[in-house]
Protein backbone atom coordinates (compact mmCIF):
# COMPACT_ATOMS: atom_id res chain seq x y z
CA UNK A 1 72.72 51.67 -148.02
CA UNK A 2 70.51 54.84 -147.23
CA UNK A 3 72.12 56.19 -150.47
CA UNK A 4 70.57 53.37 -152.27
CA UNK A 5 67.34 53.62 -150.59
CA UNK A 6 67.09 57.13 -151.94
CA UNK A 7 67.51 55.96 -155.36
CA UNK A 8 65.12 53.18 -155.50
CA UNK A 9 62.50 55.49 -153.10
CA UNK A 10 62.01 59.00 -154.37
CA UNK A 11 61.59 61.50 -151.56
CA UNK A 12 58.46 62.31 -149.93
CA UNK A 13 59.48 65.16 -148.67
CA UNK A 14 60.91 67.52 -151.22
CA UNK A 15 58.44 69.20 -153.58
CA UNK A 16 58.35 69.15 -157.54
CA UNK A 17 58.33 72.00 -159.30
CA UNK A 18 58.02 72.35 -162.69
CA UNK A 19 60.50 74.97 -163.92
CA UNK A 20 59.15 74.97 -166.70
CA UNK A 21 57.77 78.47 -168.15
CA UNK A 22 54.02 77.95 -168.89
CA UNK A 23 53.59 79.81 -172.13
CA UNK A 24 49.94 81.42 -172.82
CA UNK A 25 48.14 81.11 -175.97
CA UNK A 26 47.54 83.61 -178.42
CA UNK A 27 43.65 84.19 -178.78
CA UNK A 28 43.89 82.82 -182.41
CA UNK A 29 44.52 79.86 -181.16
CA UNK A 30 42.01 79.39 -179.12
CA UNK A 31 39.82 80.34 -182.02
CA UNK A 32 41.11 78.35 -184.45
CA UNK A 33 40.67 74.78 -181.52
CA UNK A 34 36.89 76.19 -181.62
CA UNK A 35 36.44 76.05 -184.82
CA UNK A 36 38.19 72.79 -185.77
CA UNK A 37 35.87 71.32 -182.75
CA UNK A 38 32.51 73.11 -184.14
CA UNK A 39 33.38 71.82 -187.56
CA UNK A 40 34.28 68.44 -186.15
CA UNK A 41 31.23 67.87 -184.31
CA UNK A 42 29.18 69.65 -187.33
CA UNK A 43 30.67 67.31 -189.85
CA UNK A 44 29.27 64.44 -187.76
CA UNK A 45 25.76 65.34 -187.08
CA UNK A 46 25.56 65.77 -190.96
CA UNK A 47 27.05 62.50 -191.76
CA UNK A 48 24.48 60.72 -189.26
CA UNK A 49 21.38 63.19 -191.66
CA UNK A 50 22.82 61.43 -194.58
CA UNK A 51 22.83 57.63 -192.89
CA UNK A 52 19.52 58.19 -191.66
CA UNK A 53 18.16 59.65 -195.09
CA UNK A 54 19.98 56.55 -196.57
CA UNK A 55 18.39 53.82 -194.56
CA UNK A 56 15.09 55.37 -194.36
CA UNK A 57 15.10 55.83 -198.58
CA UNK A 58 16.25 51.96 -198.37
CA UNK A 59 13.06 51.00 -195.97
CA UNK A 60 11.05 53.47 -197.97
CA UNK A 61 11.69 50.98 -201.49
CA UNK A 62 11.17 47.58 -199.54
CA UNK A 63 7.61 48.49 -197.96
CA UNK A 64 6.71 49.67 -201.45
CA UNK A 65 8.01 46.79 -203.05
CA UNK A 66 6.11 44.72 -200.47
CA UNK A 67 3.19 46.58 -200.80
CA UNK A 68 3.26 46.62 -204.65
CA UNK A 69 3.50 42.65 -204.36
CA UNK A 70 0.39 42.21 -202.25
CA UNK A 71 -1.40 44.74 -203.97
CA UNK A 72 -0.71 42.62 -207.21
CA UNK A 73 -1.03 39.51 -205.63
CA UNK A 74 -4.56 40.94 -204.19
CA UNK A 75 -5.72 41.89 -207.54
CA UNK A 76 -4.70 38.38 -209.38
CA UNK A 77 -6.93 36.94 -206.49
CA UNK A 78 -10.09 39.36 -206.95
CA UNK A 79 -9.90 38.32 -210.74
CA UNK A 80 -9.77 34.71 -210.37
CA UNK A 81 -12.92 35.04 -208.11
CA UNK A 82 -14.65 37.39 -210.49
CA UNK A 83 -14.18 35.33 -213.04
CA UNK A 84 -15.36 31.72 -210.58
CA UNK A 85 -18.51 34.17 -209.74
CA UNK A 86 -19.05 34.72 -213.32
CA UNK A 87 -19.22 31.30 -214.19
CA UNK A 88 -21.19 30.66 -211.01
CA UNK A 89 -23.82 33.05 -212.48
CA UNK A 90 -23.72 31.35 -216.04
CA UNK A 91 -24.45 28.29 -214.20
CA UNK A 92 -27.38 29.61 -212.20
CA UNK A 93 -28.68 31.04 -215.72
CA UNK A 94 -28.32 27.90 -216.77
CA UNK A 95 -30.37 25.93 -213.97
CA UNK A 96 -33.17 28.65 -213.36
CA UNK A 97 -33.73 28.01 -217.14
CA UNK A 98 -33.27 24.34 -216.97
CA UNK A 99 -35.73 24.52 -214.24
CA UNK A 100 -38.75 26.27 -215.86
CA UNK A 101 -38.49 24.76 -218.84
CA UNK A 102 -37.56 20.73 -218.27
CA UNK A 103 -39.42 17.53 -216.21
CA UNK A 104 -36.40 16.77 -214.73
CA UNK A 105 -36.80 13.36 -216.16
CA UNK A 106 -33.46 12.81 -218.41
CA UNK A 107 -30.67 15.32 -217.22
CA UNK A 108 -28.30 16.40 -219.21
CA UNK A 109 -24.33 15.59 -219.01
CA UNK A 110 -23.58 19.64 -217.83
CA UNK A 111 -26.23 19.55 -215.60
CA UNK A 112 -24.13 18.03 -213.04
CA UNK A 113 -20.91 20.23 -212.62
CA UNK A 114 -23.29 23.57 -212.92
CA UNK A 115 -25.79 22.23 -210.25
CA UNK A 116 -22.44 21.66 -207.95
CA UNK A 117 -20.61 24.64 -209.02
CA UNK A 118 -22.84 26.72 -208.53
CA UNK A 119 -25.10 25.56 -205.81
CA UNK A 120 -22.40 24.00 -203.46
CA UNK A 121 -18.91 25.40 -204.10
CA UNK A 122 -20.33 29.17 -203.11
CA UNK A 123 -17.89 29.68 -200.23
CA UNK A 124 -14.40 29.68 -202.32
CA UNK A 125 -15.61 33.14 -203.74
CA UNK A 126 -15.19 35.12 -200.73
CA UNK A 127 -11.96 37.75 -201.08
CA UNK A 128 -9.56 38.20 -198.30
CA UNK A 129 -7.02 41.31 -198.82
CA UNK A 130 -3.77 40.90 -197.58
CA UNK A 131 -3.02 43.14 -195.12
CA UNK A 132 0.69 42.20 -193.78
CA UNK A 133 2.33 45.36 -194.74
CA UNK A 134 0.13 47.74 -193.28
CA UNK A 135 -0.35 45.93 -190.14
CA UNK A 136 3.17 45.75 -189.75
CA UNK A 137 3.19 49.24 -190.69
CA UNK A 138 0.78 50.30 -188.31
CA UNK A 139 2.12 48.25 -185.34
CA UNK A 140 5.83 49.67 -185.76
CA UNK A 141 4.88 53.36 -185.97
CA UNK A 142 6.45 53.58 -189.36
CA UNK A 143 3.37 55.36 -190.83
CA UNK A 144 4.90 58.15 -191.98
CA UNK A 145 7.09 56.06 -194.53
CA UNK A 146 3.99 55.64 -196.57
């Protein structure tokens, strides 16, 4: 029985010892482990340059797209309103002139949709840029992108 309790108990008693020659390395060795490591570690910052430079190239191309788009979209509004304000002067032309020179007695058909155009519709001409890009631009510290 205490034979058995030796096998299924190891001893606490008797030391290990690893017979085992330990065999030093050569300094090449140890050069050669630095290197691989250097070029290991190396190899990865560069690969995280390149995915940086990547995504930063890919943000780079939306804000400009974005920005292109309101910057279009901007300039299709200011010539719609130059062109409303430009009528809106035509009109005035039109009234001062109908003004000095008529009794106001029998109006004429235009008279109408120039008086209204241009006397009451005179807040639609006001221009708004869009700003979205830049604000967001501002606000995320991405400044530098542009």
């Amino acid at each position: 029985m205490e034979q058995d309790r030796n096998l299924v108990e190891p001893s606490l008693n008797k030391p290990t010892v690893n017979l085992e020659k330990h065999k030093s390395k050569e300094w090449k060795t140890y050069v050669l482990e630095f290197i691989m490591i250097f070029l290991a570690v190396s190899l990865g910052f560069v690969a995280e340059e390149l995915r940086e430079n990547r995504n930063e190239s890919r943000l780079e191309r939306e804000f400009a797209e974005v920005l292109y788009n309101e910057r279009l979209s901007d300039s299709v509004q200011v010539s719609e309103i130059l062109n409303l304000r430009r009528k809106r002067e035509d009109d005035l032309t039109y009234l001062a002139a109908f003004f000095k020179d008529s009794l106001l007695t029998n109006l004429p058909r235009e008279f109408y949709p120039k008086f209204t155009t241009s006397l009451y519709l005179s807040n639609s001409f006001t221009f708004e840029p869009k700003e979205g890009i830049l604000t967001q631009l501002r606000n995320s510290g991405s400044s530098q992108v542009l």
